[in-house]
Protein backbone atom coordinates (compact mmCIF):
# COMPACT_ATOMS: atom_id res chain seq x y z
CA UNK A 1 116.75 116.76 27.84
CA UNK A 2 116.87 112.89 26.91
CA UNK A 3 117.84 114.16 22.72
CA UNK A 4 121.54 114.91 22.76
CA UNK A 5 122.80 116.95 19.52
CA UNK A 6 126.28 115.72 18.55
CA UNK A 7 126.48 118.17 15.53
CA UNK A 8 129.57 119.33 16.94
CA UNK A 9 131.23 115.79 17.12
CA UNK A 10 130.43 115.27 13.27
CA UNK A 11 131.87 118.62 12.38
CA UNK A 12 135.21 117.99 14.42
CA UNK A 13 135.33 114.37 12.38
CA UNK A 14 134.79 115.84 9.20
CA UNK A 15 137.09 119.30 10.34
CA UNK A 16 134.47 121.22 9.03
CA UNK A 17 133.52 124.81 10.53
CA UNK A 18 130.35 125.93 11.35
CA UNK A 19 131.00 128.71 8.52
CA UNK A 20 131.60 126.16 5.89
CA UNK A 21 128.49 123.85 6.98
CA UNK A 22 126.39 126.67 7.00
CA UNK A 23 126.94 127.39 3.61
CA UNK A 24 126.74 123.67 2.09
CA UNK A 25 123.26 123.73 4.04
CA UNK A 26 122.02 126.98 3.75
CA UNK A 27 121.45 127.50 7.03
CA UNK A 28 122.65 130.78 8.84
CA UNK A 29 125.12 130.79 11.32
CA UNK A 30 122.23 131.73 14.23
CA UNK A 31 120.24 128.80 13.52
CA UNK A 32 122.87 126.06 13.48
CA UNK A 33 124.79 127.20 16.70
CA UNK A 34 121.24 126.39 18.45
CA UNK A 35 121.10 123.35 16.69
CA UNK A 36 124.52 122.82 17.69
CA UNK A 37 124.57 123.74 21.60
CA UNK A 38 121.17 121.68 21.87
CA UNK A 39 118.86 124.68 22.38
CA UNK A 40 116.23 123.61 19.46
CA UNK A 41 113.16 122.70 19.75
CA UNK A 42 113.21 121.02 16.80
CA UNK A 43 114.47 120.18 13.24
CA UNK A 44 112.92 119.37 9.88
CA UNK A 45 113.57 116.61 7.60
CA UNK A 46 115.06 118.47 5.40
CA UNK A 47 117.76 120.54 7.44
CA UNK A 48 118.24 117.35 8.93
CA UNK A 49 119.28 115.50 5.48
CA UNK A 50 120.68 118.55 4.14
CA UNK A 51 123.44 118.34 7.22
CA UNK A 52 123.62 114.54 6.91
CA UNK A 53 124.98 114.96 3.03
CA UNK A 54 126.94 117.78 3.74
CA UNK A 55 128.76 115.95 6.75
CA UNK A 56 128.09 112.62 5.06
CA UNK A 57 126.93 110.91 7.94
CA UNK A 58 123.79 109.29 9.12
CA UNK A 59 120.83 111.02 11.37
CA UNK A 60 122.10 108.65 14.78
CA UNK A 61 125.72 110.25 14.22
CA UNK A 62 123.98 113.52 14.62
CA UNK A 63 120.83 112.66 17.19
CA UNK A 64 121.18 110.12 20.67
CA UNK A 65 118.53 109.66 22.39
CA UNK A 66 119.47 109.05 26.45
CA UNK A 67 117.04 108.40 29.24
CA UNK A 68 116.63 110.76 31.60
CA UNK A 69 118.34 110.01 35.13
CA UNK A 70 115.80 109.88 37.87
């Protein structure tokens, strides 16, 4: 998939758990470890801008986009 999710990254540079980010988003834990591990099929604005204050970081920390390898 040519979207890489480096939600992980951002949490390690802010040492912030998955537990604690779930709560500043209100998220559960379910639905960000598939955001995390790169197994959504998509994200809203808002969960999107809700993890970007919490981790205080911009959407391209959080979302690369790489071309697929042919």
């Amino acid at each position: 998939m040519p979207i890489i999710v480096n939600l992980d990254v951002m949490m390690a540079k802010r040492k912030m758990s998955l537990n604690e980010l779930s709560e500043k988003v209100d998220l559960t834990l379910s639905n960000l470890s598939i955001l995390k591990t790169g197994k959504a099929k998509a994200v809203r604005f808002s969960t999107l801008e809700a993890i970007c204050k919490a981790l205080d970081c911009q959407p391209a920390d959080i979302l690369e986009y790489r071309e697929e390898e042919k």
